[in-house]
PDB file of N, CA and C in Angstrom:
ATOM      1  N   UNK A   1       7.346   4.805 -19.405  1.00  0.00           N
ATOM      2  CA  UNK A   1       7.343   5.256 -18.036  1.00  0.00           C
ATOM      3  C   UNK A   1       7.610   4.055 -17.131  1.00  0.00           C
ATOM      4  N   UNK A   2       8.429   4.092 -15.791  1.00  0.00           N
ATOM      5  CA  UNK A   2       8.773   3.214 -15.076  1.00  0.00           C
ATOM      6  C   UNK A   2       7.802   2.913 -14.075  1.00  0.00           C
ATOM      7  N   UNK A   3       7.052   2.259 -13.694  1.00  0.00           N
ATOM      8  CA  UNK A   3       6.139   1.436 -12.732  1.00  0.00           C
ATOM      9  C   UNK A   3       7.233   1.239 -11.610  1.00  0.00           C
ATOM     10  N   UNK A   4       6.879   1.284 -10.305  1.00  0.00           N
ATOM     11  CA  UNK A   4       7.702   0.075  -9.751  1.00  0.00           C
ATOM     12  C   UNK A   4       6.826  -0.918  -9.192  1.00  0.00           C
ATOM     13  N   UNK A   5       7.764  -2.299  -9.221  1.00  0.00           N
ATOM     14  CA  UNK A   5       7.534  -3.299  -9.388  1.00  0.00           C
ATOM     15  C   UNK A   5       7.431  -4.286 -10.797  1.00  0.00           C
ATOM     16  N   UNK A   6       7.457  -3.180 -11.784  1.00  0.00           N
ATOM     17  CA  UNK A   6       7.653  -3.765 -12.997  1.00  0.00           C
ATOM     18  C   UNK A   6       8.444  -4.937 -13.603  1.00  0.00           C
ATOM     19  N   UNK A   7       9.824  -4.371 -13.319  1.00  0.00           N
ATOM     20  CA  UNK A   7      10.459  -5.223 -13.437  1.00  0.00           C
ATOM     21  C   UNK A   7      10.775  -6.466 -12.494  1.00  0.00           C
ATOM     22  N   UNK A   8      10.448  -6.288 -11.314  1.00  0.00           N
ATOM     23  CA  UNK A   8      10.631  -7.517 -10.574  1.00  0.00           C
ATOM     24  C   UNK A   8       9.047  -8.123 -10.521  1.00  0.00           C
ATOM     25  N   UNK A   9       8.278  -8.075 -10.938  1.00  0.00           N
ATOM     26  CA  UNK A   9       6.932  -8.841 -10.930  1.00  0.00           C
ATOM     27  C   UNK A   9       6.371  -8.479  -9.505  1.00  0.00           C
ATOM     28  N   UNK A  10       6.643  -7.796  -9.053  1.00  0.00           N
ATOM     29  CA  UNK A  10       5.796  -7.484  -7.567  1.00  0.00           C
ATOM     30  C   UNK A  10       4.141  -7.348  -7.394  1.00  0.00           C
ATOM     31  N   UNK A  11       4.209  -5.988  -8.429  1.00  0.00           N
ATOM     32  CA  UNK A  11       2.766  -5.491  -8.492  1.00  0.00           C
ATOM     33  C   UNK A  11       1.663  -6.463  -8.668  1.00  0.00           C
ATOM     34  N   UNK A  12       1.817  -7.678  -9.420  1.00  0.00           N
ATOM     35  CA  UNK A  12       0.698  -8.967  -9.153  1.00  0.00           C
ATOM     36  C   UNK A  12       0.952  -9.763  -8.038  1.00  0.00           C
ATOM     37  N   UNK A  13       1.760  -9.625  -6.845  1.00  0.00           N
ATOM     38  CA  UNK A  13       1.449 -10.015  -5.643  1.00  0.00           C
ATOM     39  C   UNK A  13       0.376  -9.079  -4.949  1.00  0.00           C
ATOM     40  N   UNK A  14       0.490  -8.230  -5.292  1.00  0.00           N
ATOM     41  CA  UNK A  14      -0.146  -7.081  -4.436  1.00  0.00           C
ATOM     42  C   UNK A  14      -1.361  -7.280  -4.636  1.00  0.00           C
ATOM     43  N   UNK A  15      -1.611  -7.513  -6.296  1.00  0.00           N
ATOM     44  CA  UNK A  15      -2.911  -7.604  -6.720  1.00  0.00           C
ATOM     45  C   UNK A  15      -3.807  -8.738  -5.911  1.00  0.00           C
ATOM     46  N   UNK A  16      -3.259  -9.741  -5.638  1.00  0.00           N
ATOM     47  CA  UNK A  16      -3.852 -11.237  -5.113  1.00  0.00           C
ATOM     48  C   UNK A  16      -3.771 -10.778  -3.965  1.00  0.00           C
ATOM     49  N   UNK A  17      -3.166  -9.900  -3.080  1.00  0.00           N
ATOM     50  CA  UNK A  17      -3.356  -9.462  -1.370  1.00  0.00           C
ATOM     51  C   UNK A  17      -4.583  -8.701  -1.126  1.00  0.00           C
ATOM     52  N   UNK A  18      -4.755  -7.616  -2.122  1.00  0.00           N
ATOM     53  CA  UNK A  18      -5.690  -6.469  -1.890  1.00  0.00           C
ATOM     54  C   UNK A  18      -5.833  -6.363  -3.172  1.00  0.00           C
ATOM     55  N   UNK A  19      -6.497  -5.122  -3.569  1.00  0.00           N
ATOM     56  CA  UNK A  19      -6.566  -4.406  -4.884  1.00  0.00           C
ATOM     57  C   UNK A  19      -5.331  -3.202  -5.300  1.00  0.00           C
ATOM     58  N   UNK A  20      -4.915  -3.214  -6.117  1.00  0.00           N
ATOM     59  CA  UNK A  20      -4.293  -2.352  -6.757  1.00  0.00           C
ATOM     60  C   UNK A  20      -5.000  -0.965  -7.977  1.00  0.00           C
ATOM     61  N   UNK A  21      -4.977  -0.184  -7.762  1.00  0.00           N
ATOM     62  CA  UNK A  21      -6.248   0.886  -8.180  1.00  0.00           C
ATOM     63  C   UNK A  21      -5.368   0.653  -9.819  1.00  0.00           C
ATOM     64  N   UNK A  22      -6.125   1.209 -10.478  1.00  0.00           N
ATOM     65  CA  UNK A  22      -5.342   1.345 -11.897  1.00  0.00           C
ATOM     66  C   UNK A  22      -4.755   2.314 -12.128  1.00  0.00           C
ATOM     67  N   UNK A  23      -3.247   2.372 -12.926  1.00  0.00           N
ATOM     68  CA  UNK A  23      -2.442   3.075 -12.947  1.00  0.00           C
ATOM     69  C   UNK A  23      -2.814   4.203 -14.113  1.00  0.00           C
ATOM     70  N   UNK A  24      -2.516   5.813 -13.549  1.00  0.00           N
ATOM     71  CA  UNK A  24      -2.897   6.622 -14.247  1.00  0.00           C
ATOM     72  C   UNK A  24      -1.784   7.347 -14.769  1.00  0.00           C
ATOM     73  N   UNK A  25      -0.755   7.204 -14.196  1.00  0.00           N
ATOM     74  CA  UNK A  25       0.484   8.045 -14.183  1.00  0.00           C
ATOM     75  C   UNK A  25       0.801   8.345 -12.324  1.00  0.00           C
ATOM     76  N   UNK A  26       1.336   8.865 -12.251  1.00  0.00           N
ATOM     77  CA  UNK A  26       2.060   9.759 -11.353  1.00  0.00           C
ATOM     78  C   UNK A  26       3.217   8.364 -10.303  1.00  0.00           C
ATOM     79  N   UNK A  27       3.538   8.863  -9.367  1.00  0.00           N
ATOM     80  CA  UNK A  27       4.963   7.948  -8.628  1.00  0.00           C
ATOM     81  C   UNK A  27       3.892   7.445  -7.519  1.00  0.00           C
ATOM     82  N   UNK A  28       2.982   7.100  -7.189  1.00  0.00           N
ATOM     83  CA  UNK A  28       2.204   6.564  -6.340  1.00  0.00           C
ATOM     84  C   UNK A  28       1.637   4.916  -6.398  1.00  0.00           C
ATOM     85  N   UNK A  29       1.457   4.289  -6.003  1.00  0.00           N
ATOM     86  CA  UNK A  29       0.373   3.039  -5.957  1.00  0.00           C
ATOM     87  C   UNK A  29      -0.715   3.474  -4.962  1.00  0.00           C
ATOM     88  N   UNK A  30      -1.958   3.001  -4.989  1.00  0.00           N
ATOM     89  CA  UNK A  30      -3.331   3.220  -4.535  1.00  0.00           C
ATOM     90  C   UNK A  30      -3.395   1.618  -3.999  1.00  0.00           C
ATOM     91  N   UNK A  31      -2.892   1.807  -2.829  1.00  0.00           N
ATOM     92  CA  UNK A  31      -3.807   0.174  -2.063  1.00  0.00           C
ATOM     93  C   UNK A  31      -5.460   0.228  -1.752  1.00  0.00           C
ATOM     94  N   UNK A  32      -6.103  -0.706  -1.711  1.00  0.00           N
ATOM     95  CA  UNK A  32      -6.943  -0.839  -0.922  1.00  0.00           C
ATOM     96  C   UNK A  32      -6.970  -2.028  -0.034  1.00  0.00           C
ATOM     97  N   UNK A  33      -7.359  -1.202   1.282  1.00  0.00           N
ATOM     98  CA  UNK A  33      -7.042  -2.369   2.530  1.00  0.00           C
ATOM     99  C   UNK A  33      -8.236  -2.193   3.502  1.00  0.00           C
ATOM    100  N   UNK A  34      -8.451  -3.437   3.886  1.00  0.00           N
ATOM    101  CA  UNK A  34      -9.746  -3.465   4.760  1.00  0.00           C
ATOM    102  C   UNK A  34      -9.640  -2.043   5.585  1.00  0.00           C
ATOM    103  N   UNK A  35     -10.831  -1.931   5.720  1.00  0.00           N
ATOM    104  CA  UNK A  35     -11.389  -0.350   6.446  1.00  0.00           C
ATOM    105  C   UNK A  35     -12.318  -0.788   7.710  1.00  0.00           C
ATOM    106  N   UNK A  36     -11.193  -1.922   8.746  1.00  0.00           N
ATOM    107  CA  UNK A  36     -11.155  -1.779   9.088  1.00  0.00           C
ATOM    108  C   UNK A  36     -11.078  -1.216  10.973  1.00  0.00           C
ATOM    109  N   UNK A  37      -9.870  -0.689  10.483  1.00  0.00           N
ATOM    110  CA  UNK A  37      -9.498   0.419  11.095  1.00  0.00           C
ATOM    111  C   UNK A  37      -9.318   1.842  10.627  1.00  0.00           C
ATOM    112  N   UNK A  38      -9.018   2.983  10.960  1.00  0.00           N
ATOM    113  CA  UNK A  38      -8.757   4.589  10.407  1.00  0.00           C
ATOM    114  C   UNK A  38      -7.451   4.404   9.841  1.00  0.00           C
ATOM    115  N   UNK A  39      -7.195   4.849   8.848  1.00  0.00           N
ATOM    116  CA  UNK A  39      -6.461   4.794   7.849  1.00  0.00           C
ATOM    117  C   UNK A  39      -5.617   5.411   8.626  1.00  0.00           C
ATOM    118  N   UNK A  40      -5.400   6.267   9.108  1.00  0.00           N
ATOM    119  CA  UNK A  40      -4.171   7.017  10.063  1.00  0.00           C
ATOM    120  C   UNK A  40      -3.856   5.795  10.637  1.00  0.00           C
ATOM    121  N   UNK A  41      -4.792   4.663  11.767  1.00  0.00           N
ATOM    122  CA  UNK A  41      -4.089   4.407  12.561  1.00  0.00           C
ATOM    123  C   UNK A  41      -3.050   3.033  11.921  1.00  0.00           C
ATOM    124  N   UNK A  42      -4.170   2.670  10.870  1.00  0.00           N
ATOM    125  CA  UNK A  42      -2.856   1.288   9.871  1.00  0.00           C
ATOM    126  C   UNK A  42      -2.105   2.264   9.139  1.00  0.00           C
ATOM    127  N   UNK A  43      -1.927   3.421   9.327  1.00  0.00           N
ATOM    128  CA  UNK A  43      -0.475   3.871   8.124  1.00  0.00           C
ATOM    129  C   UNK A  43       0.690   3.870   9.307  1.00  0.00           C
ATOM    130  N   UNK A  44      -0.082   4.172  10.771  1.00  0.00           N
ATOM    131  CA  UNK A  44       1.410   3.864  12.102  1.00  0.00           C
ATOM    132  C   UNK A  44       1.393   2.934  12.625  1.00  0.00           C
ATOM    133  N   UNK A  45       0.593   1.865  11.905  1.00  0.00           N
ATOM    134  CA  UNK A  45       1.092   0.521  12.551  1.00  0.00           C
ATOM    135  C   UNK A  45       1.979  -0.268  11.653  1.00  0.00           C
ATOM    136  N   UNK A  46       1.502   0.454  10.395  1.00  0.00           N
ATOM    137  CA  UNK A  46       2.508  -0.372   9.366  1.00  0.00           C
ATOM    138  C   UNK A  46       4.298   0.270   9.515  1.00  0.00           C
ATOM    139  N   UNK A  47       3.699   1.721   9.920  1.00  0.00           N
ATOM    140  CA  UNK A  47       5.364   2.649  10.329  1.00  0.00           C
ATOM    141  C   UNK A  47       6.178   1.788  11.131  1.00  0.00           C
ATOM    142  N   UNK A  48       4.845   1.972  12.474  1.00  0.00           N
ATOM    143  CA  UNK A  48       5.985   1.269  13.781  1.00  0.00           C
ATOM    144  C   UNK A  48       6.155  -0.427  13.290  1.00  0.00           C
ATOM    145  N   UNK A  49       5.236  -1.293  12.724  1.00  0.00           N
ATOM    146  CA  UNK A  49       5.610  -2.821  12.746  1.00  0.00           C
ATOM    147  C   UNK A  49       6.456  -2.721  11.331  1.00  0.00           C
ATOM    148  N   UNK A  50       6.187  -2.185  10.482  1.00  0.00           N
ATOM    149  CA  UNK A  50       7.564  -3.112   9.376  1.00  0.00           C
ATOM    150  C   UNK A  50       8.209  -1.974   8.973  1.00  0.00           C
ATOM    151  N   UNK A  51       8.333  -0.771   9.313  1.00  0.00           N
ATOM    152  CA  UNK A  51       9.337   0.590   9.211  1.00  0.00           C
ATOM    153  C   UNK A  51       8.655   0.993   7.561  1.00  0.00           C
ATOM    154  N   UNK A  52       8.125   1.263   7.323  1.00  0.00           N
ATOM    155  CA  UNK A  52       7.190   1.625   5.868  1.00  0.00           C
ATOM    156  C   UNK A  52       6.478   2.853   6.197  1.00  0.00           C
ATOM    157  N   UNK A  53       6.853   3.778   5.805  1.00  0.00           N
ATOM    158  CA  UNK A  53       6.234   5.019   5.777  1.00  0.00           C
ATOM    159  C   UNK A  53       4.751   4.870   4.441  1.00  0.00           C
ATOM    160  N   UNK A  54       4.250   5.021   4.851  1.00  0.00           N
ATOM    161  CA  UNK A  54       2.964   4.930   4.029  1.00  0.00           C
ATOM    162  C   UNK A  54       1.668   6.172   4.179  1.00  0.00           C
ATOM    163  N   UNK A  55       0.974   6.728   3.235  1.00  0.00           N
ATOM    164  CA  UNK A  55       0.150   7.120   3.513  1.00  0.00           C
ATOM    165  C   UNK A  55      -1.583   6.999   3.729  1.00  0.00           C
ATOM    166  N   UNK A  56      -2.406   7.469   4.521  1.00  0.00           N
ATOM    167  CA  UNK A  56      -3.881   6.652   4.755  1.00  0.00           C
ATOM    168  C   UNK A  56      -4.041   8.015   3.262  1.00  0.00           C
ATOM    169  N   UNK A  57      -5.350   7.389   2.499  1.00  0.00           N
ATOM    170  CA  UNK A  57      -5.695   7.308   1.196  1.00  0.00           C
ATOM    171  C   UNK A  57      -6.291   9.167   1.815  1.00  0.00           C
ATOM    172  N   UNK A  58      -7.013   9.602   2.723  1.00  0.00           N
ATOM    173  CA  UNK A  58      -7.321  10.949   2.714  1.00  0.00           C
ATOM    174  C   UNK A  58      -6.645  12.111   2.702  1.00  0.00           C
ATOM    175  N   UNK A  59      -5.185  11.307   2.325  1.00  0.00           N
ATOM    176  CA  UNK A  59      -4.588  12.447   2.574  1.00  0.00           C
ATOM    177  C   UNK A  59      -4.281  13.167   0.909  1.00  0.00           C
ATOM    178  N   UNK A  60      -4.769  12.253   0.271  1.00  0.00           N
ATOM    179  CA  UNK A  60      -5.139  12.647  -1.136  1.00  0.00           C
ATOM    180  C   UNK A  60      -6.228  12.504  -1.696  1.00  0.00           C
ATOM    181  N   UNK A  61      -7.359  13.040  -0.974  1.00  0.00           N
ATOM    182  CA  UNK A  61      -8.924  13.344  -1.105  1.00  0.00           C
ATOM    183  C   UNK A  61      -9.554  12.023  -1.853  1.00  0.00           C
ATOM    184  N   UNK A  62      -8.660  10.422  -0.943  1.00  0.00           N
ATOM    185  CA  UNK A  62      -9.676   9.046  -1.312  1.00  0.00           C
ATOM    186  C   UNK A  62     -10.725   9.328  -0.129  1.00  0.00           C
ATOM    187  N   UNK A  63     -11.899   8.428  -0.760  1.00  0.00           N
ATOM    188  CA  UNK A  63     -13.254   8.330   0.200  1.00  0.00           C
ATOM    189  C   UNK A  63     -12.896   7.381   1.347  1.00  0.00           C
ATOM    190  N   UNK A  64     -13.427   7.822   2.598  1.00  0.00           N
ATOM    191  CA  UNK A  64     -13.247   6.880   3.876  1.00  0.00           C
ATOM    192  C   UNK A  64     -11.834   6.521   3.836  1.00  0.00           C
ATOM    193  N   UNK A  65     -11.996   5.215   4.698  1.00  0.00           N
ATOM    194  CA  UNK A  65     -10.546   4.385   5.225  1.00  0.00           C
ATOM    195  C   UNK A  65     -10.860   3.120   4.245  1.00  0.00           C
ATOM    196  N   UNK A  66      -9.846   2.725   4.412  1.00  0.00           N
ATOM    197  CA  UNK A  66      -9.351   1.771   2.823  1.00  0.00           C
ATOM    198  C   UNK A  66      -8.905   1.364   2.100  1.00  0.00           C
ATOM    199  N   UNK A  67      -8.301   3.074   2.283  1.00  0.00           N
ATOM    200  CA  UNK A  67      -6.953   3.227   0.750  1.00  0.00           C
ATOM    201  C   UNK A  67      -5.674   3.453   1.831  1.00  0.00           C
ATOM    202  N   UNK A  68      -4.576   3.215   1.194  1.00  0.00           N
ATOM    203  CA  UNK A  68      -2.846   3.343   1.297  1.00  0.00           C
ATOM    204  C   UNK A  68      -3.229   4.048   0.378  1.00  0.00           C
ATOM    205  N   UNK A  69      -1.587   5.126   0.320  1.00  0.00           N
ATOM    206  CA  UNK A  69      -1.029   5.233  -0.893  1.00  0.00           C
ATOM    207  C   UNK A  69       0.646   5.162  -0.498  1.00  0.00           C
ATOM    208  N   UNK A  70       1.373   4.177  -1.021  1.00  0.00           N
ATOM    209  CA  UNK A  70       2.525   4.404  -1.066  1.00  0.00           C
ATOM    210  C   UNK A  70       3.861   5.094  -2.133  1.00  0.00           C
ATOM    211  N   UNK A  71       5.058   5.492  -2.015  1.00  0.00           N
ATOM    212  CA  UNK A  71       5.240   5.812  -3.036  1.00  0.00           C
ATOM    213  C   UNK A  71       6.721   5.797  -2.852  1.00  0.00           C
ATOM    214  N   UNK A  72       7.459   5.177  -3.049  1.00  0.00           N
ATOM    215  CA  UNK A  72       8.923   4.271  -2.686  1.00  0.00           C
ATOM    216  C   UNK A  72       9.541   4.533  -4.244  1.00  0.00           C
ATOM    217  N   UNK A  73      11.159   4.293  -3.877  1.00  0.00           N
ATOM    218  CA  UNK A  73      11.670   4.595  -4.914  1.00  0.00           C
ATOM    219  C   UNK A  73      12.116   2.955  -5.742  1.00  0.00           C
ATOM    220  N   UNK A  74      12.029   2.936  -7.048  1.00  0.00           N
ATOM    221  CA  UNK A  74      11.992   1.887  -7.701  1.00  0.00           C
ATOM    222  C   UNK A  74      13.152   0.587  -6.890  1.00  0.00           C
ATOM    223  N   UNK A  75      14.191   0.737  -6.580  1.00  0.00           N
ATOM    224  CA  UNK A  75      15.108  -0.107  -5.835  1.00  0.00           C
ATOM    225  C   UNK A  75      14.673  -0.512  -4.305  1.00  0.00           C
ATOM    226  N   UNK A  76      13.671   0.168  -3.518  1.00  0.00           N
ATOM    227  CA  UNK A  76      13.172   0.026  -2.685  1.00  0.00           C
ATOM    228  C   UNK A  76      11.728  -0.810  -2.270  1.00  0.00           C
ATOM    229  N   UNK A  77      10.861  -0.633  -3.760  1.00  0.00           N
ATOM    230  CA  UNK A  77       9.231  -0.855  -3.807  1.00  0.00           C
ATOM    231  C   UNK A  77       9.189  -2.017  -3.080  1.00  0.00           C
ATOM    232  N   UNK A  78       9.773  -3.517  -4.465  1.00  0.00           N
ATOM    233  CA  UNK A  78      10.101  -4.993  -4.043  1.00  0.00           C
ATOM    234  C   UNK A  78       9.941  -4.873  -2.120  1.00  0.00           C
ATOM    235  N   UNK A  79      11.327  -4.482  -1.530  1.00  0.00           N
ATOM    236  CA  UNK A  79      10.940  -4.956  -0.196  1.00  0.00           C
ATOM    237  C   UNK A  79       9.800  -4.298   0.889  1.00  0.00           C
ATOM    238  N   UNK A  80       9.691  -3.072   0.189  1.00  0.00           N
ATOM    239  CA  UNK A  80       8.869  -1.933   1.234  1.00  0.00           C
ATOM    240  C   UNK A  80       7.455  -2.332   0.981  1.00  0.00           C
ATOM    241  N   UNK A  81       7.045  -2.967  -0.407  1.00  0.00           N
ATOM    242  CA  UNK A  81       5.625  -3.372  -0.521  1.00  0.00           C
ATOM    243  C   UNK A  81       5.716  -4.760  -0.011  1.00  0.00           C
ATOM    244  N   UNK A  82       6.244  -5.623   0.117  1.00  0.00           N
ATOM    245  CA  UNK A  82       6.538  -6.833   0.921  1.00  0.00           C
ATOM    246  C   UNK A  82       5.919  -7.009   2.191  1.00  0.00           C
ATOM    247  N   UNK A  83       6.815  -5.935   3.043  1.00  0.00           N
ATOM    248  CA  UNK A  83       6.697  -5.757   4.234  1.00  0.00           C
ATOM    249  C   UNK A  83       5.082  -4.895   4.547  1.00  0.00           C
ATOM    250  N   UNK A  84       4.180  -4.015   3.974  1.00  0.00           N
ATOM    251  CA  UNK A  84       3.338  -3.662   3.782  1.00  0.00           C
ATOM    252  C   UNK A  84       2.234  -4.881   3.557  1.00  0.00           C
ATOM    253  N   UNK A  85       2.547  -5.589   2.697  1.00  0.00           N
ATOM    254  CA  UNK A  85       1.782  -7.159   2.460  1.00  0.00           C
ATOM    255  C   UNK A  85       1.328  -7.671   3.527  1.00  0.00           C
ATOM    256  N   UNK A  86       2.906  -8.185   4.145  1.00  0.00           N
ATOM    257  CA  UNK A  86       2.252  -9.112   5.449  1.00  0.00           C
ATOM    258  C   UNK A  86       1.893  -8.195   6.767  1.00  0.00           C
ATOM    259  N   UNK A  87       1.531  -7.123   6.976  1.00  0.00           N
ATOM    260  CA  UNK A  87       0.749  -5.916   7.693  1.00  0.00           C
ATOM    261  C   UNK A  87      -1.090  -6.408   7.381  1.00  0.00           C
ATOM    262  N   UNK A  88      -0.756  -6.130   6.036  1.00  0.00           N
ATOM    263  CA  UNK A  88      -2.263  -6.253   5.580  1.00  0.00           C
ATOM    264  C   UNK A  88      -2.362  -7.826   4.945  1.00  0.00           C
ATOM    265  N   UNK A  89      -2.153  -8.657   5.617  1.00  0.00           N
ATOM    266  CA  UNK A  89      -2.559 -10.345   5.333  1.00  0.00           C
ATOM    267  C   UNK A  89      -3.169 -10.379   6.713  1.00  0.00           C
ATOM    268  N   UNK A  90      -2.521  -9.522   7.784  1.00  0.00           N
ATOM    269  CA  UNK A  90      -2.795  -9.898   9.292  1.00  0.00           C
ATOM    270  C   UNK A  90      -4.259  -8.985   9.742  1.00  0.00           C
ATOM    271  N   UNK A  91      -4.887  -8.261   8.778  1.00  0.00           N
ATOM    272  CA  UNK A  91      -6.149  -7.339   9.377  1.00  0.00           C
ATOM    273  C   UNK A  91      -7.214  -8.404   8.654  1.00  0.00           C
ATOM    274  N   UNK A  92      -7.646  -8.750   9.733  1.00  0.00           N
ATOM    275  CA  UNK A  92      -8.861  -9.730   9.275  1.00  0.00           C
ATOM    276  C   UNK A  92     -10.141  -8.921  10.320  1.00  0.00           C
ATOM    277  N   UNK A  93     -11.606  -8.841   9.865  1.00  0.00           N
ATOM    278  CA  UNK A  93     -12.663  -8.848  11.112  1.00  0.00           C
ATOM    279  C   UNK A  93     -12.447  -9.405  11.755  1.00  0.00           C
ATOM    280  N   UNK A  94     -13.204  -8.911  13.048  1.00  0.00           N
ATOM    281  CA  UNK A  94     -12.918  -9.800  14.540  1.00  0.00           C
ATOM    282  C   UNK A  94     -14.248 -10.630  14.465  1.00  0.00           C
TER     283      UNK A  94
END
């Protein structure tokens, strides 16, 4: 089965940014990202600042704010999780 990021080594950047949930199957990755803010409002800040459609984790019955889930097509992941990265390098507590 194809991962993306597999082949370009991505998915262990991600890992050292946030957590990466463990892979069960399906076309998704499971971020976890500081909570925060409401997961709605970092899935349209990541829309409007780096054009990444992303989803907040409740919209697939994850607990609280926290979770992403993104789900990009293998030729795309590399830059779309990139740009998602430095979104979530920049949410620190105030």
């Amino acid at each position: 089965m194809h991962r993306p990021g597999q082949e370009t080594g991505q998915a262990p950047q991600i890992v050292r940014i946030r957590d990466l949930a463990r892979v069960e199957g399906g076309w998704s990755a499971i971020l976890r990202a500081p909570a925060l803010e409401p997961g709605d409002d970092l899935a349209l800040r990541i829309l409007r600042d780096a054009g990444v459609l992303i989803h907040p984790g409740h919209f697939f019955d994850l607990p609280g704010d926290g979770y992403l889930v993104c789900s990009l097509l293998p030729a795309e992941f590399p830059e779309g999780i990139a740009r998602v990265a430095e979104i979530l390098e920049g949410v620190r507590p105030e």
